[in-house]
N, C-alpha and C. Protein backbone atom coordinates (compact mmCIF):
# COMPACT_ATOMS: atom_id res chain seq x y z
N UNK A 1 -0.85 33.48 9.49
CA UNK A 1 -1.40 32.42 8.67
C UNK A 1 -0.33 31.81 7.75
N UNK A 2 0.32 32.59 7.17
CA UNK A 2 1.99 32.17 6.14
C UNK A 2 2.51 30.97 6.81
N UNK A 3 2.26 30.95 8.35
CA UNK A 3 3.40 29.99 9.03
C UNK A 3 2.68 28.46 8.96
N UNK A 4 1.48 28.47 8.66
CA UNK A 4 0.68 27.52 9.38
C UNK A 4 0.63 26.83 7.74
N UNK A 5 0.76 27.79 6.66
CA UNK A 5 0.51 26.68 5.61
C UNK A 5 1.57 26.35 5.17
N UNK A 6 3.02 26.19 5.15
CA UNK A 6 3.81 24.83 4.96
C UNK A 6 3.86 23.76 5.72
N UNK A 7 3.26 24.37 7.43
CA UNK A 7 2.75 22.63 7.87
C UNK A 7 1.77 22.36 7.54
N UNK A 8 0.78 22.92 6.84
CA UNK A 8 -0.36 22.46 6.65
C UNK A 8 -0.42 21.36 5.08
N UNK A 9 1.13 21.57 4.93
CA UNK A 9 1.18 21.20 2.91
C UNK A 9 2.24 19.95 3.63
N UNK A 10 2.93 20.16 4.55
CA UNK A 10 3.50 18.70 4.39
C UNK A 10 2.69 17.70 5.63
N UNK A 11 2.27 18.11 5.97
CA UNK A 11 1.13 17.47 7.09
C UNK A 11 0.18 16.38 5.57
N UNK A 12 -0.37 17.02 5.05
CA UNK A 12 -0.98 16.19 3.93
C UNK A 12 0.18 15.38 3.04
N UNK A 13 0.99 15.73 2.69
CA UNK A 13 2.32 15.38 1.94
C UNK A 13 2.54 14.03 2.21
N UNK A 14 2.76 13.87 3.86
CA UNK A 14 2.49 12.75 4.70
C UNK A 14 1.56 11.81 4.20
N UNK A 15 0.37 12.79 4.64
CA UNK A 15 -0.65 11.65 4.44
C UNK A 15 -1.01 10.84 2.98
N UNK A 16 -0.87 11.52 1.97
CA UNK A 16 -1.38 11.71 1.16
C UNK A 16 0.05 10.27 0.49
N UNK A 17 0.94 10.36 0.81
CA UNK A 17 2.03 9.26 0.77
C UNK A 17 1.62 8.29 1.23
N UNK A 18 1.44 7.98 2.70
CA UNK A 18 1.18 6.55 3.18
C UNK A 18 -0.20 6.45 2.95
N UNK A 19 -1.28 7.40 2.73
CA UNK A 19 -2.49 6.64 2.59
C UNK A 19 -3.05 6.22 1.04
N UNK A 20 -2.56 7.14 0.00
CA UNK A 20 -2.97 6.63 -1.32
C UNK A 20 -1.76 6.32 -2.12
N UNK A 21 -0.57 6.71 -1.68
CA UNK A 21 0.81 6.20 -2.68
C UNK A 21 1.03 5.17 -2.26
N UNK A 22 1.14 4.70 -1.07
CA UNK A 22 2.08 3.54 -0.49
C UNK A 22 2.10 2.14 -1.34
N UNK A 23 3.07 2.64 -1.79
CA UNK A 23 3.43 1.78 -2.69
C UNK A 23 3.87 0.02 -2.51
N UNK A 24 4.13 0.20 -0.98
CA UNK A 24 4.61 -1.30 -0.64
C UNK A 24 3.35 -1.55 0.76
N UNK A 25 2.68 -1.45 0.00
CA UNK A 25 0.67 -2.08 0.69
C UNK A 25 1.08 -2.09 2.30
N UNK A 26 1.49 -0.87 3.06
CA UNK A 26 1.83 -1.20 4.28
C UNK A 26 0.41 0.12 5.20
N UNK A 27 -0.27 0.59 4.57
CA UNK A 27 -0.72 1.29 5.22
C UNK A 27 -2.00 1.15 6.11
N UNK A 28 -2.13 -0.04 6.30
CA UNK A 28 -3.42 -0.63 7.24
C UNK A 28 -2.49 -0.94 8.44
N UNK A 29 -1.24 -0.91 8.79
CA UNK A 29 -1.06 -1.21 9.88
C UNK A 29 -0.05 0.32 10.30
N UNK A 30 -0.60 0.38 11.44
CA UNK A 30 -0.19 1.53 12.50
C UNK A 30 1.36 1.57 12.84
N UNK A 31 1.63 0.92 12.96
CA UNK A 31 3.08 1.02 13.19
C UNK A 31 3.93 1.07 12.14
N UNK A 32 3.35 1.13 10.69
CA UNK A 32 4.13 1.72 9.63
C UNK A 32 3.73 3.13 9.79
N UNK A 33 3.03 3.45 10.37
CA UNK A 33 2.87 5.27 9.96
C UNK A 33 3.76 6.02 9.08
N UNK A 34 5.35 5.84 9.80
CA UNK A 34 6.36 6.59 9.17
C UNK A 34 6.87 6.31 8.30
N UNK A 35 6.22 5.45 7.67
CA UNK A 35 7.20 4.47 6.37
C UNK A 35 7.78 5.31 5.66
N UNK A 36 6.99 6.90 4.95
CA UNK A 36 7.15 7.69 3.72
C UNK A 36 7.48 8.83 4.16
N UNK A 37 7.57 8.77 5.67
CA UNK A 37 7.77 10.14 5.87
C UNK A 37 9.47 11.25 5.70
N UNK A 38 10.73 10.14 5.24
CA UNK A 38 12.03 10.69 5.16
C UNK A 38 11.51 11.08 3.20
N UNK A 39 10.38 10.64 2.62
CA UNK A 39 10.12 11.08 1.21
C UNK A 39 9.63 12.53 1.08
N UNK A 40 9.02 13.13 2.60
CA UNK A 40 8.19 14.01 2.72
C UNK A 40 9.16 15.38 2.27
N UNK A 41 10.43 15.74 2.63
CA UNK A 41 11.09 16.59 1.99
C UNK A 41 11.48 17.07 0.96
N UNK A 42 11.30 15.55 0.13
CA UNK A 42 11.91 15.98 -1.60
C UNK A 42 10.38 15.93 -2.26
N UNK A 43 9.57 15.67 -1.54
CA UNK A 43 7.93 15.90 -2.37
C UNK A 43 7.42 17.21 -2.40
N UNK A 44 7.79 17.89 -1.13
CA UNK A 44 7.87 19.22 -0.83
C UNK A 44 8.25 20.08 -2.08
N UNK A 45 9.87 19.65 -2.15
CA UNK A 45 10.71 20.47 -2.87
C UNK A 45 10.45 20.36 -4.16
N UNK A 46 9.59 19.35 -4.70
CA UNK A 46 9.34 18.84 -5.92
C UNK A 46 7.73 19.33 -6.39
N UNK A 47 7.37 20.14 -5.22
CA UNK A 47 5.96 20.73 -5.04
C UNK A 47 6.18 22.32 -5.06
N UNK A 48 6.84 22.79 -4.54
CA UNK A 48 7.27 23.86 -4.31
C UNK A 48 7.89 24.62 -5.37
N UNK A 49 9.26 23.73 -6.11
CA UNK A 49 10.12 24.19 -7.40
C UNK A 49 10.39 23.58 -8.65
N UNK A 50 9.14 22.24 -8.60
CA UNK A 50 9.43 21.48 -9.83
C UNK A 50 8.59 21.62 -10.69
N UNK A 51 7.34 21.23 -10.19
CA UNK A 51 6.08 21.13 -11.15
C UNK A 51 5.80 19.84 -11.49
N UNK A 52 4.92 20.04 -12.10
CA UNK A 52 4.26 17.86 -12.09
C UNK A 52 5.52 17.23 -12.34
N UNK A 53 6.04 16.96 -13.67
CA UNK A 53 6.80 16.15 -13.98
C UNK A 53 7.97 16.21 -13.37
N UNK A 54 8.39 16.62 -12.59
CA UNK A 54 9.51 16.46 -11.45
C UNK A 54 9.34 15.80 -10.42
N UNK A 55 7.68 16.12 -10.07
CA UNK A 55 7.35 15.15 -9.03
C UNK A 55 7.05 13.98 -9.65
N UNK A 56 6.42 13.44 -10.65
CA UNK A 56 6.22 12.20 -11.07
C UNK A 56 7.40 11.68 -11.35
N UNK A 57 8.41 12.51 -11.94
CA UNK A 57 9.44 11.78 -11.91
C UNK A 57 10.46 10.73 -10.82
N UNK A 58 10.58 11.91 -9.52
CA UNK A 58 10.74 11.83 -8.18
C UNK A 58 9.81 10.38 -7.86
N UNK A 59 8.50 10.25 -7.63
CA UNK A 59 7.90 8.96 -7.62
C UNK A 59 8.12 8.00 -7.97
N UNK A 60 8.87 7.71 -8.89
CA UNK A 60 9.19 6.71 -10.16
C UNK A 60 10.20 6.39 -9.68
N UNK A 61 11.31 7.21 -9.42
CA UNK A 61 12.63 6.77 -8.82
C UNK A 61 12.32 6.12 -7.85
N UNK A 62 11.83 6.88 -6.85
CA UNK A 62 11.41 6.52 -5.55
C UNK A 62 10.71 5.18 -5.60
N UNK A 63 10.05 4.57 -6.20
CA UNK A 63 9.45 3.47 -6.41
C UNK A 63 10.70 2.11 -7.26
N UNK A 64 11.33 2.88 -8.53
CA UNK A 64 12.39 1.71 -8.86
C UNK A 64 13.35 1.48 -7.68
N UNK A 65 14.13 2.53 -7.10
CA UNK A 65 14.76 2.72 -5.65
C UNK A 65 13.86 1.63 -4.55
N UNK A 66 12.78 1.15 -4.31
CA UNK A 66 12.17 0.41 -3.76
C UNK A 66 12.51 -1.04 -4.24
N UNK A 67 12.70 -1.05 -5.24
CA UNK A 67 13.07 -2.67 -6.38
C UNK A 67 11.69 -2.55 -6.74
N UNK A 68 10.77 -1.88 -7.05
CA UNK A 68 9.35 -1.99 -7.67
C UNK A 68 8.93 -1.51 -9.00
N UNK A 69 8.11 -2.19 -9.64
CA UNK A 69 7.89 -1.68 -10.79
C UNK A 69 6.64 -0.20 -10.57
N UNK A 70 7.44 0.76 -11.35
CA UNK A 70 6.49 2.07 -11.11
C UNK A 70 4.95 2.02 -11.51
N UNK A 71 3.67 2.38 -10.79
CA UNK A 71 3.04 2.38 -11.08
C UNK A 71 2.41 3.48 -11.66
N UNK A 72 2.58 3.78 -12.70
CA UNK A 72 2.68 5.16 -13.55
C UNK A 72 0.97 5.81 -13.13
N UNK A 73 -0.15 5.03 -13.24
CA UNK A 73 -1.62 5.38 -13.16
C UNK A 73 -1.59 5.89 -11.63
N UNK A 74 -1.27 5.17 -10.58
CA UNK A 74 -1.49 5.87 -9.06
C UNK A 74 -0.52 6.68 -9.19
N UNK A 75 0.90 7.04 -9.64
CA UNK A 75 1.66 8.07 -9.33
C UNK A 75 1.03 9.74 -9.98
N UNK A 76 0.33 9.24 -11.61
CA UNK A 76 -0.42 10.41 -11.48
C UNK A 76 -1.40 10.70 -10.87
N UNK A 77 -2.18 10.30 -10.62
CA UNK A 77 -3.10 10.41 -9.48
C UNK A 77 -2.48 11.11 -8.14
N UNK A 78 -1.56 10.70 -7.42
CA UNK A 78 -1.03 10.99 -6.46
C UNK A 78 -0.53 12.30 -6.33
N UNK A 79 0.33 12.28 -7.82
CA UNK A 79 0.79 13.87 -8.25
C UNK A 79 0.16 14.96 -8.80
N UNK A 80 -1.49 14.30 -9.19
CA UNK A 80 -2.32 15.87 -9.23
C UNK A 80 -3.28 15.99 -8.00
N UNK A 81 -3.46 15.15 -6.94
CA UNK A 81 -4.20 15.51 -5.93
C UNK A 81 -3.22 16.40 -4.83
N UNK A 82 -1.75 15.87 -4.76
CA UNK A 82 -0.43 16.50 -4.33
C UNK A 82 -0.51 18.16 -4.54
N UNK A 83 -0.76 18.04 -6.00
CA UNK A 83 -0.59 19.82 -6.71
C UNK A 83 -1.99 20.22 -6.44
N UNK A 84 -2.75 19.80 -6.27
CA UNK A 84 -4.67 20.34 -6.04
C UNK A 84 -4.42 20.55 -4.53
N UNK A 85 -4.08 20.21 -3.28
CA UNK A 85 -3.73 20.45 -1.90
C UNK A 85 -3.10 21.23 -1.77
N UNK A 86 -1.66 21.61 -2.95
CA UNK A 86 -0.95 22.79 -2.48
C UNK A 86 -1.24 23.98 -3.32
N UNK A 87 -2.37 23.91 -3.90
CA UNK A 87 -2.90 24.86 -4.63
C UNK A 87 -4.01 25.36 -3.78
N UNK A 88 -5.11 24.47 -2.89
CA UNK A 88 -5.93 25.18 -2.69
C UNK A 88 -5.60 25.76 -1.07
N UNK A 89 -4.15 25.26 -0.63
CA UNK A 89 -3.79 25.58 0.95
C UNK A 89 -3.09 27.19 0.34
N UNK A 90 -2.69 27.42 -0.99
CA UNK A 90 -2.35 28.62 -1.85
C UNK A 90 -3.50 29.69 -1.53
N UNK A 91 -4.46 29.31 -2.04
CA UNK A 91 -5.64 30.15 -2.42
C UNK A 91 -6.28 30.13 -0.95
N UNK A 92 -6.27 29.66 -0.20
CA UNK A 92 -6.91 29.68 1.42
C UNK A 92 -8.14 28.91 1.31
N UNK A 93 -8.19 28.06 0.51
CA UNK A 93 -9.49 27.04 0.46
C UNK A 93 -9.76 25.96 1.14
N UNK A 94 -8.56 25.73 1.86
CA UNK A 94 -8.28 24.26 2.51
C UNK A 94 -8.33 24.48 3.75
């Protein structure tokens, strides 16, 4: 079971990027699928050894790095449903 939940945390990581972060409104069309997915490693690592404000921070960049103005209200959002997924794939709830 150990093996199945870090794909099971960036499998959502994924999703959880292009379907409620996507920050550049691309996620109604299919052939962006992968837009967020080279983000999926440092969200990980920012899930794994940072704690919120590393990841919100990480977002923010990631979003000025876009030329966009950060949207501070969806990034928290993003970053406690992020930490609630890898908490309850923790506890075996998911």
């Amino acid at each position: 079971m150990d093996r199945f939940k870090p794909d099971e945390l960036e499998r959502r990581v994924d999703e959880v990027l292009f379907y409620i972060w996507d920050p550049i409104g691309i996620n109604s069309y299919v052939s962006a699928r992968g837009e967020y997915r080279s983000y999926v490693p440092q969200v990980l690592e920012a899930l794994e050894n940072g704690g919120l404000d590393k990841l919100i921070n990480l977002l923010i960049s990631l979003e000025k790095h876009m030329g966009l103005e950060p949207q501070e209200c969806t990034i928290q959002k993003v970053s406690d449903l992020l930490f609630s997924h890898k908490d309850a794939i923790e506890k075996e709830h998911a």
